[in-house]
Protein backbone atom coordinates (compact mmCIF):
# COMPACT_ATOMS: atom_id res chain seq x y z
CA UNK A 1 -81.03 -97.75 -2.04
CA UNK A 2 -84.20 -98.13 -3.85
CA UNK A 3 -85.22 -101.23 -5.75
CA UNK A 4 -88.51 -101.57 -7.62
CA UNK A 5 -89.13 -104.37 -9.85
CA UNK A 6 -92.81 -104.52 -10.94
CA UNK A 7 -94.67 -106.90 -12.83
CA UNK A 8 -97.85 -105.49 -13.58
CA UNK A 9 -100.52 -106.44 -16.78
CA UNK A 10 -102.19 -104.18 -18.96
CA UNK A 11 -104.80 -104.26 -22.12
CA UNK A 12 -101.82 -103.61 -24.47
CA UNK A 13 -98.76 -104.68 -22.81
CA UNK A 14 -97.32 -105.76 -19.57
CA UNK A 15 -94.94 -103.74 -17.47
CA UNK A 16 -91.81 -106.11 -16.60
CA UNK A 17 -89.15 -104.00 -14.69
CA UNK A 18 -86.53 -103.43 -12.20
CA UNK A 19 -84.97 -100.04 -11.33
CA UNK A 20 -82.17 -99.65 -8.95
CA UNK A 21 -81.07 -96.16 -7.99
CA UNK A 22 -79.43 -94.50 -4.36
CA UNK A 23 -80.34 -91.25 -2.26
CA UNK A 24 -80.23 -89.28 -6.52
CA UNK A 25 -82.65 -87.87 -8.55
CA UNK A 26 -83.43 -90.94 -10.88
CA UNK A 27 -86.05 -89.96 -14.24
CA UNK A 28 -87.91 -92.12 -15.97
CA UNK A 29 -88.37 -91.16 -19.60
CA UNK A 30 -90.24 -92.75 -22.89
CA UNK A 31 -93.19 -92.66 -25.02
CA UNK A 32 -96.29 -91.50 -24.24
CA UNK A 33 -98.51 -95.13 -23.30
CA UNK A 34 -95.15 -96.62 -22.43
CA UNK A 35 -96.35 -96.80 -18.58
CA UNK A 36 -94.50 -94.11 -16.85
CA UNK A 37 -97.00 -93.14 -15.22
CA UNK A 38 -98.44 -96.48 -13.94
CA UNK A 39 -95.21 -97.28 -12.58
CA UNK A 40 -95.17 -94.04 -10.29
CA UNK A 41 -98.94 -94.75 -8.99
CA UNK A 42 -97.77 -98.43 -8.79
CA UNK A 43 -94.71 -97.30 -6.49
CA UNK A 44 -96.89 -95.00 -4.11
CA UNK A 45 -99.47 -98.33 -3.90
CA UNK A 46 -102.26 -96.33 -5.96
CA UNK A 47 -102.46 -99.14 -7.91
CA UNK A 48 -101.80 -103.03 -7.53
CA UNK A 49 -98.94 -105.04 -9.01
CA UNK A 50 -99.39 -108.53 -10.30
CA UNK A 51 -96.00 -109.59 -8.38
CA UNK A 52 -92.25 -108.20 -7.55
CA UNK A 53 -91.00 -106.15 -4.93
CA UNK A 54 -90.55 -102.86 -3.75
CA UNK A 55 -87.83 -101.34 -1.09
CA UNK A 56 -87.33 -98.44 -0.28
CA UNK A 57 -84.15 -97.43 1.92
CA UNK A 58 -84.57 -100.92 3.46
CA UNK A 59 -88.14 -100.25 4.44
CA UNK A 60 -90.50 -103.46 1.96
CA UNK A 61 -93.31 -101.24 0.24
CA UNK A 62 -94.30 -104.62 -1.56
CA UNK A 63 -93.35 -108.59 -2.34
CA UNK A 64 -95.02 -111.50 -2.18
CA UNK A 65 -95.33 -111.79 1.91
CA UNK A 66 -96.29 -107.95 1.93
CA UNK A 67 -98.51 -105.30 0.65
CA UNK A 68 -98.04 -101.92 2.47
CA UNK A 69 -101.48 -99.72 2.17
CA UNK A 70 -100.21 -96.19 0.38
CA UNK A 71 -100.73 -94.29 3.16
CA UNK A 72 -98.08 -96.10 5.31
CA UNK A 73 -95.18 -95.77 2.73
CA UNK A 74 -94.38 -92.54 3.29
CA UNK A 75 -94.02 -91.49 -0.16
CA UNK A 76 -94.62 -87.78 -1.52
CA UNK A 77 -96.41 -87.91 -5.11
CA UNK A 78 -97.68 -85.42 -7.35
CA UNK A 79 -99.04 -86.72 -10.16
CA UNK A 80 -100.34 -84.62 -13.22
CA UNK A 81 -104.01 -83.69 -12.48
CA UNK A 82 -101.80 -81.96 -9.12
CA UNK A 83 -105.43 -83.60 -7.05
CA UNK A 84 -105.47 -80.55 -5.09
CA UNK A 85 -108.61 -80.29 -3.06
CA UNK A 86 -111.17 -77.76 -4.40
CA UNK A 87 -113.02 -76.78 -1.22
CA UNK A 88 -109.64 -75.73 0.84
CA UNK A 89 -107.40 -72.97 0.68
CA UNK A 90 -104.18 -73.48 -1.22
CA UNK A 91 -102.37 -72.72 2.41
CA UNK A 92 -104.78 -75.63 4.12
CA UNK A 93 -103.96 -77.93 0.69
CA UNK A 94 -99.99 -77.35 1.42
CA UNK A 95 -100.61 -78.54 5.21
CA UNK A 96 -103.16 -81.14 4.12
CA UNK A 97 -100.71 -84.42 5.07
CA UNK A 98 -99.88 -82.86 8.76
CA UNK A 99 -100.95 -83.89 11.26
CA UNK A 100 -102.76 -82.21 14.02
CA UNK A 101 -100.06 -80.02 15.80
CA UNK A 102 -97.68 -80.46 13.18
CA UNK A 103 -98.50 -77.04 11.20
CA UNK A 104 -96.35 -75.47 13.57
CA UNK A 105 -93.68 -77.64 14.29
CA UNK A 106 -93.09 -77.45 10.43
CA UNK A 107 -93.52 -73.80 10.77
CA UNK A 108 -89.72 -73.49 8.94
CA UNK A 109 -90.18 -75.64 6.31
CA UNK A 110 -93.31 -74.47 5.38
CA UNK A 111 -91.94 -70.85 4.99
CA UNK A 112 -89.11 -72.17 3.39
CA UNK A 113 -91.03 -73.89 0.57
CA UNK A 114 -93.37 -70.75 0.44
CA UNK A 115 -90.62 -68.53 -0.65
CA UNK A 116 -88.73 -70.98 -2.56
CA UNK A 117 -91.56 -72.40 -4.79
CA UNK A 118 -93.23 -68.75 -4.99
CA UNK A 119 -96.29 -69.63 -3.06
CA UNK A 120 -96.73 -66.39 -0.61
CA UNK A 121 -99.37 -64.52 -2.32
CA UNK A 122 -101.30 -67.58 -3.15
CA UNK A 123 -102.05 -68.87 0.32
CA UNK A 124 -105.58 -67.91 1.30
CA UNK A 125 -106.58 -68.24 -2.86
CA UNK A 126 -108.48 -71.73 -4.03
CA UNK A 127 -107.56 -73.90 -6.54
CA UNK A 128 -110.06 -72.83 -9.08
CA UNK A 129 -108.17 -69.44 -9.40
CA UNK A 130 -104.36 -70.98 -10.44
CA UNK A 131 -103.06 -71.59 -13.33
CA UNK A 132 -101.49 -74.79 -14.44
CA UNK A 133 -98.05 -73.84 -13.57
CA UNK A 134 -99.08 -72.15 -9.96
CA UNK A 135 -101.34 -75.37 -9.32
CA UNK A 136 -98.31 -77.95 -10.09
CA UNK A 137 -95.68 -75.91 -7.51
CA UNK A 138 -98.34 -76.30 -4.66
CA UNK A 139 -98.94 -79.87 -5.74
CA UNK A 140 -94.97 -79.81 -4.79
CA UNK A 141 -94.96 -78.15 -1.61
CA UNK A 142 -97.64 -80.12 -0.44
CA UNK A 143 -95.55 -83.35 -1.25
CA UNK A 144 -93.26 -81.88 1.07
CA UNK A 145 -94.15 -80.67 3.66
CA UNK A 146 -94.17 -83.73 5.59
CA UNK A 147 -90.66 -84.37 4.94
CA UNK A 148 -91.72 -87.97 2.43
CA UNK A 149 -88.67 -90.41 2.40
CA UNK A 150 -89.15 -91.05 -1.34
CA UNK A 151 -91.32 -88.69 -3.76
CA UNK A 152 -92.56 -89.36 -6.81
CA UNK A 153 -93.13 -86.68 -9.30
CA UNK A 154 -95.46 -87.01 -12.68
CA UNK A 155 -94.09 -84.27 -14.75
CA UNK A 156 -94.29 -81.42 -12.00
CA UNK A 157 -92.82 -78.69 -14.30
CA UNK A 158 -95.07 -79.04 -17.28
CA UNK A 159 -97.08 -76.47 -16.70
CA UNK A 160 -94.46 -73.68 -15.48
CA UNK A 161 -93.32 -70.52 -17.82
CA UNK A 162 -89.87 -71.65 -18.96
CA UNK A 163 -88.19 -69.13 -17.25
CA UNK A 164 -89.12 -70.02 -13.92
CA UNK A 165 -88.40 -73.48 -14.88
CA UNK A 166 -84.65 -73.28 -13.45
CA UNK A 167 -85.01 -71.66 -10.50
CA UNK A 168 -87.39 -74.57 -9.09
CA UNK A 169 -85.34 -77.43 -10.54
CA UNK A 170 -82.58 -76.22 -8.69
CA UNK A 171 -84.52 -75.92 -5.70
CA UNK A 172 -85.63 -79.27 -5.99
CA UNK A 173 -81.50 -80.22 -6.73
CA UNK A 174 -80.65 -78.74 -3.29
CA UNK A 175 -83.17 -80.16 -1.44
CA UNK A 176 -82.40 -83.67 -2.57
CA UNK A 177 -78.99 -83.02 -1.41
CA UNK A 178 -79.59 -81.59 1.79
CA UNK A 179 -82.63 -84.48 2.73
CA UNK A 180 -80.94 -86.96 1.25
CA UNK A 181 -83.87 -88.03 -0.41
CA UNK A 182 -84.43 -90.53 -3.45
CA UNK A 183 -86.65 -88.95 -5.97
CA UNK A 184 -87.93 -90.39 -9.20
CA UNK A 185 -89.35 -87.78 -11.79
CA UNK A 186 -91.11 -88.41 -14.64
CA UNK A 187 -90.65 -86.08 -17.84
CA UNK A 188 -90.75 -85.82 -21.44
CA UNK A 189 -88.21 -82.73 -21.67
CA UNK A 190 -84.98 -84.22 -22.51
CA UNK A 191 -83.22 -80.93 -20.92
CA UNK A 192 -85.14 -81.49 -17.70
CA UNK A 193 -83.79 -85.08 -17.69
CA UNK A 194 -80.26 -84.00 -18.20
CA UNK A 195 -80.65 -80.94 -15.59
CA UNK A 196 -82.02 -83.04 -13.11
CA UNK A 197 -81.03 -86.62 -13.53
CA UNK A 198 -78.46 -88.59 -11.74
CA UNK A 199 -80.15 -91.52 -13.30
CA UNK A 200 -81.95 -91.96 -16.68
CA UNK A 201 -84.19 -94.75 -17.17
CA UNK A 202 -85.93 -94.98 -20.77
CA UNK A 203 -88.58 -97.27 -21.06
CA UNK A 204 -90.92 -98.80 -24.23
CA UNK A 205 -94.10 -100.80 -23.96
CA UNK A 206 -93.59 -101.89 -19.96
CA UNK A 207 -89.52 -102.77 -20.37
CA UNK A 208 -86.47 -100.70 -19.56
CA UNK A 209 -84.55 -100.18 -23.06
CA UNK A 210 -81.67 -98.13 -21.63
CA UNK A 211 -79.81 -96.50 -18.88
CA UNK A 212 -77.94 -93.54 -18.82
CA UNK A 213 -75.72 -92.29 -15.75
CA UNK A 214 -74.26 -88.87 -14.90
CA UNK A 215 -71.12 -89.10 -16.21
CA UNK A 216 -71.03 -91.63 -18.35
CA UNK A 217 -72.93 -90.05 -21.30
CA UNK A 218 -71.01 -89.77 -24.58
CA UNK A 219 -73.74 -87.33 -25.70
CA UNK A 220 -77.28 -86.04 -24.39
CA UNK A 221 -80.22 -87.99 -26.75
CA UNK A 222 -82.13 -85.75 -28.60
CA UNK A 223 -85.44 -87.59 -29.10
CA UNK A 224 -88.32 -85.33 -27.17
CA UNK A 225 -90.91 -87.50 -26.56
């Protein structure tokens, strides 16, 4: 179970919210400026939070006795710059969170997200020579490659051809299943959030303004933020 509530100010409004979701994909949907974003870099402690609490499959992230530093939660996040490092190959950006020795214990997961996310014939390029939509799927196999017990994902599919698009949501499906792994996505593509979502949160200004669950929609909302 995850259970974030986070109070956080802001110059034009303050984010006061709780989201509970299991081991699902949960999405977090709204305007843009309604702090989506914010609340994902809040979550992966890249930013502080007035008060609240975080937990994440038991494990505290954040309340009032505790403040875990963001690289001890364990958390996989791509946000939507991707922040992949200029100066190293894309192969050496994938393997970037390993540790040393781990590149070849993780040998089979690496080669699994290599074929699955299309990444072969990129390795030994740099990120100057991607395009958006190659640069956000190794923002995604970087994420996890360490095998993260909660990722957080800014819009990861913006940027790919629309075609593509369902091949690597469906990946992403399957591996949630298999890893059992809680993921919250954020996205303005209201067929994304449908595809993908076991969980809908909508937010407005910093507040949660509705909730949708798989299965209990009467019909699929049509605003495209």
């Amino acid at each position: 179970m995850v259970i974030i509530t986070i109070k956080k100010s802001l110059p034009n409004f303050d984010i006061d919210l709780t989201l509970r979701f299991g081991n699902e994909i949960a999405v977090l949907t709204g305007p843009n400026g309604s702090g989506k974003s914010t609340v994902l870099r809040t979550i992966a402690g890249l930013e502080p939070q007035n008060s609240g609490s975080i937990t994440v499959l038991g494990k505290i992230y954040f309340d009032n006795n505790t403040t875990l530093p963001s690289e001890e939660r364990l958390v996989g996040y791509v946000s939507q710059s991707e922040s992949l490092f200029p100066w190293l190959t894309i192969e050496d950006n994938i393997c970037f969170g390993l540790k040393k020795g781990e590149r070849e214990k993780s040998k089979k997961l690496l080669n699994r997200l290599y074929d699955e996310l299309e990444l072969d014939s990129l390795l030994t390029r740099y990120p100057s020579s991607l395009s958006g939509g190659e640069a956000e799927r190794v923002a995604l196999a970087r994420a996890l490659a360490n095998r993260p017990e909660f990722l957080l994902l800014d819009e990861p599919f913006s940027a790919i051809d629309k075609e593509l698009k369902p091949k690597f949501r469906n990946f992403l499906k399957k591996l949630q299943k298999e890893w059992g792994l809680p993921i919250l996505i954020v996205t303005h593509d209201p067929a994304e959030a449908h595809t993908l979502g076991d969980k809908i949160f909508r937010i407005e200004d910093g507040s949660l303004a509705e909730t949708f669950e798989r299965g209990r929609l009467n019909k699929i909302p049509s605003v495209s933020y």
